[in-house]
C-alpha atoms as a PDB file:
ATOM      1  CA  UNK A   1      33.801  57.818  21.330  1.00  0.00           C
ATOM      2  CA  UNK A   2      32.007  56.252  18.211  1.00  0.00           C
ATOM      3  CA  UNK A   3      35.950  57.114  16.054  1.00  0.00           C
ATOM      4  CA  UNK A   4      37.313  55.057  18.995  1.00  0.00           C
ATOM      5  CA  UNK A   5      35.657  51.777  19.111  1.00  0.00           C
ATOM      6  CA  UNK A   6      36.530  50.781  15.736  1.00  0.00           C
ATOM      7  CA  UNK A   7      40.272  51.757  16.221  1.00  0.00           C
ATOM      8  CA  UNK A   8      40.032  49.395  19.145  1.00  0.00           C
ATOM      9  CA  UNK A   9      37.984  47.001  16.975  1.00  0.00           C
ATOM     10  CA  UNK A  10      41.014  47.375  14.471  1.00  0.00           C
ATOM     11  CA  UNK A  11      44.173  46.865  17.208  1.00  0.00           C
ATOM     12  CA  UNK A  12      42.161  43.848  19.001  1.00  0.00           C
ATOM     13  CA  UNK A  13      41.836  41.956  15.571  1.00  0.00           C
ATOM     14  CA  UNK A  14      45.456  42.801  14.805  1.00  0.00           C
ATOM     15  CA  UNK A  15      46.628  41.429  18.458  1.00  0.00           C
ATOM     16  CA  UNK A  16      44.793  38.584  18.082  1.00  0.00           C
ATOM     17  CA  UNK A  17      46.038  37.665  14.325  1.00  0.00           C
ATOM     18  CA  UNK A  18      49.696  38.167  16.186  1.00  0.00           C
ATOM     19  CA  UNK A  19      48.726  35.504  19.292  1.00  0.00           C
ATOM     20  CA  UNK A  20      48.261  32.291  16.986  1.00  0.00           C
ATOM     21  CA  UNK A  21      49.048  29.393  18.895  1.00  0.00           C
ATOM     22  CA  UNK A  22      49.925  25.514  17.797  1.00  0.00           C
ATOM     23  CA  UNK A  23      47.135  23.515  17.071  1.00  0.00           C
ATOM     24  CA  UNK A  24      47.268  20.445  18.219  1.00  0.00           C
ATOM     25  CA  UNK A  25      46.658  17.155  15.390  1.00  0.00           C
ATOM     26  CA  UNK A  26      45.348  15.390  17.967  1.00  0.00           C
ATOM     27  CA  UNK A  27      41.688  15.475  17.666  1.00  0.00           C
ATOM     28  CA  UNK A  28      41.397  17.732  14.986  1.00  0.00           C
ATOM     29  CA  UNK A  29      37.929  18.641  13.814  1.00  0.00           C
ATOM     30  CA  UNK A  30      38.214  19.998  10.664  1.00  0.00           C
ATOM     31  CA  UNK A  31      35.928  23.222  10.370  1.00  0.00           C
ATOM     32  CA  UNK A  32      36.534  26.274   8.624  1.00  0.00           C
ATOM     33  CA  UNK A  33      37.451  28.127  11.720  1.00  0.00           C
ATOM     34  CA  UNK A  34      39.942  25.063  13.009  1.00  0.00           C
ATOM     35  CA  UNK A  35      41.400  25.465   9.079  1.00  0.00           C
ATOM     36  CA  UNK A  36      42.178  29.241  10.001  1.00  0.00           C
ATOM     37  CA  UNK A  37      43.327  28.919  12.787  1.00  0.00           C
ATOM     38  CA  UNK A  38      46.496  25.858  11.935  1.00  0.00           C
ATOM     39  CA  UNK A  39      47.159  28.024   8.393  1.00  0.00           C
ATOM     40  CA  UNK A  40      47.440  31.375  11.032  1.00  0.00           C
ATOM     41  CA  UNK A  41      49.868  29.440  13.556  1.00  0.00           C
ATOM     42  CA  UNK A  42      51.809  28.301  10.209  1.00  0.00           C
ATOM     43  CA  UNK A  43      52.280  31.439   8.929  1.00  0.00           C
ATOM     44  CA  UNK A  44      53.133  33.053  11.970  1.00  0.00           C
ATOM     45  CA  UNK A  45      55.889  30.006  12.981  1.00  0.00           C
ATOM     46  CA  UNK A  46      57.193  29.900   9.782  1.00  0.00           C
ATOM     47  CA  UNK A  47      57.515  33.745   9.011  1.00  0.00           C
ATOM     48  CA  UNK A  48      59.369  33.698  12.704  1.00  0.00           C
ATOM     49  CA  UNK A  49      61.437  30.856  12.285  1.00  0.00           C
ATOM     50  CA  UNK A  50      62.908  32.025   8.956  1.00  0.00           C
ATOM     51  CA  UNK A  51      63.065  36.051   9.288  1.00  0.00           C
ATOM     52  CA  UNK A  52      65.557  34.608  12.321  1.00  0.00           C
ATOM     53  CA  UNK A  53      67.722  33.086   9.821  1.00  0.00           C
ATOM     54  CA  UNK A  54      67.769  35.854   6.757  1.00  0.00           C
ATOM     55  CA  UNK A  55      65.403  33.373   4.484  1.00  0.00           C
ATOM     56  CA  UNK A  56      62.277  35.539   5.038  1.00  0.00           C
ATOM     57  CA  UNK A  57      61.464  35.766   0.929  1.00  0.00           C
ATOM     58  CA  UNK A  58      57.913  35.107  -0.347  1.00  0.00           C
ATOM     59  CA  UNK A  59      58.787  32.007  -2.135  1.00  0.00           C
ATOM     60  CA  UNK A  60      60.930  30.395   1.045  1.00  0.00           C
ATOM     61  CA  UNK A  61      57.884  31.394   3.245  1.00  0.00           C
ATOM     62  CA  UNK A  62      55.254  29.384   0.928  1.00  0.00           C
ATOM     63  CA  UNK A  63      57.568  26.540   0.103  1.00  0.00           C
ATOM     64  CA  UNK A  64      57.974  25.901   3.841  1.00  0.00           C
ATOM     65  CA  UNK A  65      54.010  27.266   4.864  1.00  0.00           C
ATOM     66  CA  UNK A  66      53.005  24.473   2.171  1.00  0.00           C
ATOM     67  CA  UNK A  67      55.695  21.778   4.022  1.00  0.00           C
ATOM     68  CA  UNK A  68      53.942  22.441   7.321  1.00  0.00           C
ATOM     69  CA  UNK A  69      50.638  22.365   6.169  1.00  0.00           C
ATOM     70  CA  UNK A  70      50.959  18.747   4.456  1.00  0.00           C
ATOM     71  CA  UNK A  71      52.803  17.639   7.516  1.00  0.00           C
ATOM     72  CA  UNK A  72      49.397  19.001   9.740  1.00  0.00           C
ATOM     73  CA  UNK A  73      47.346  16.658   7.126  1.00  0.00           C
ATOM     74  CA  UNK A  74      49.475  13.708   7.896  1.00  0.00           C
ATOM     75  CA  UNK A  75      49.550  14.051  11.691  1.00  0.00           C
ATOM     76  CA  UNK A  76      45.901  14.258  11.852  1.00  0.00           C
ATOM     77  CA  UNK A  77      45.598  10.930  10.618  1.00  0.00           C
ATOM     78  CA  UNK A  78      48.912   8.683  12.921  1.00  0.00           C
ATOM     79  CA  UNK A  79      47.633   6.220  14.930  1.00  0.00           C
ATOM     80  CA  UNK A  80      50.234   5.910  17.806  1.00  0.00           C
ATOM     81  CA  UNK A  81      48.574   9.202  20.186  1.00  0.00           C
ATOM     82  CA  UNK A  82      50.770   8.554  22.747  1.00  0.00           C
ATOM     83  CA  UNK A  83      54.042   8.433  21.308  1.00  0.00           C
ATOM     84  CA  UNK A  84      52.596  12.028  18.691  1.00  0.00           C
ATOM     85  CA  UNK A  85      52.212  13.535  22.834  1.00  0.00           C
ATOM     86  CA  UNK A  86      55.560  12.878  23.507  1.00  0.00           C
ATOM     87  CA  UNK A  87      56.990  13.898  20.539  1.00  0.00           C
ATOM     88  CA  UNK A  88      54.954  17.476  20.486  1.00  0.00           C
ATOM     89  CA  UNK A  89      56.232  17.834  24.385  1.00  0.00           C
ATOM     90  CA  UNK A  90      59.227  16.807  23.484  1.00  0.00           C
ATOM     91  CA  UNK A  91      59.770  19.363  20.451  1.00  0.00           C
ATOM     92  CA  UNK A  92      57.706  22.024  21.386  1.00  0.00           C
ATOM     93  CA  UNK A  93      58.996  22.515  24.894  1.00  0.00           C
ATOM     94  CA  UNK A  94      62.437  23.298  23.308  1.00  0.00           C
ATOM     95  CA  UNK A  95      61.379  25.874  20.274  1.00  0.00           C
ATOM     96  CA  UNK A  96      60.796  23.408  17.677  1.00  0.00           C
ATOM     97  CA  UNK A  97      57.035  23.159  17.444  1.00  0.00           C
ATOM     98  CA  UNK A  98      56.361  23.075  13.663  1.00  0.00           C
ATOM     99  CA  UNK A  99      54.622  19.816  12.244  1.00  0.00           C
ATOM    100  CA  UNK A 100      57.389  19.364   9.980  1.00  0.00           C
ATOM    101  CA  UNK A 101      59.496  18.306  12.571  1.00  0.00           C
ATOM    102  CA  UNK A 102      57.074  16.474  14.631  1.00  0.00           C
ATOM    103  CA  UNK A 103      56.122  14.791  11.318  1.00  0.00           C
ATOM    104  CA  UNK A 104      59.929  13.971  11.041  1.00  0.00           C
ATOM    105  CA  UNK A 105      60.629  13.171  14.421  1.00  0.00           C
ATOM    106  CA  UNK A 106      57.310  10.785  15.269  1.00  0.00           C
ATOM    107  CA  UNK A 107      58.164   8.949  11.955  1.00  0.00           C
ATOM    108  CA  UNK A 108      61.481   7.959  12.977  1.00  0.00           C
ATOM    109  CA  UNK A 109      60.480   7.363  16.729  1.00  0.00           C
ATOM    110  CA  UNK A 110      57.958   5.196  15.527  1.00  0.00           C
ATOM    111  CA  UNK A 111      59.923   3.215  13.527  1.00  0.00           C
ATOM    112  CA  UNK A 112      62.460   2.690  16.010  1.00  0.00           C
ATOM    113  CA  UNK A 113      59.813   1.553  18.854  1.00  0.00           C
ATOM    114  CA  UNK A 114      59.484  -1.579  16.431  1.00  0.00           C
ATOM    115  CA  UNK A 115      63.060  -2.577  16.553  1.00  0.00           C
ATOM    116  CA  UNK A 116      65.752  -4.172  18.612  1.00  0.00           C
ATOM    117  CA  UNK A 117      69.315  -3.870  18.863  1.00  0.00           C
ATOM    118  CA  UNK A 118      70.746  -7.164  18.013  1.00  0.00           C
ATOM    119  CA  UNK A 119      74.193  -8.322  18.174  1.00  0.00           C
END
């Protein structure tokens, strides 16, 4: 029994590195544990996203773990909440939840919410 519970110690620390989930900007208290746990859903996305496409090398993986984490800084600190909701709903609900692209995407949306089509 005593062999046992650190095996299960071992596979429950391994699941949970494994269930990462997207951290959220909004809000974002910065602690050491919050740190840990956007660099662990970056790694994870970003190993997924680009073992998919073939481009799974260690210096694609940091080039694009280091893209996501500067867009996390960034998003932490927009000022239009509602329109960074819609744009995380928007791009998460179809597979696209990194913060480069919600970086991208609320950028552009929020530039176009300030103009007008004109003749």
């Amino acid at each position: 029994m005593k062999k046992l519970i650190p095996s299960l110690a071992a596979v429950l620390l391994t699941l949970s590195a494994f269930s990462q989930s997207f951290v959220s900007p909004i809000g974002f208290v910065e602690t050491e544990a919050s740190k840990a746990d956007v660099l662990a859903f970056i790694k994870k996305q970003v190993k997924d996203d680009y073992t998919k496409i073939g481009m799974n090398d260690p210096s694609t993986l940091r080039m694009m773990e280091e893209e996501n984490l500067k867009a996390f800084k960034e998003l932490i600190t927009v000022t239009n909440i509602p329109l960074l909701k819609q744009v995380m709903k928007t791009y998460c609900d179809i597979g696209m939840c990194n913060y480069t692209t919600i970086l991208m995407m609320y950028k552009q949306q929020n530039k176009d919410s300030n103009k007008s089509t004109q003749w």
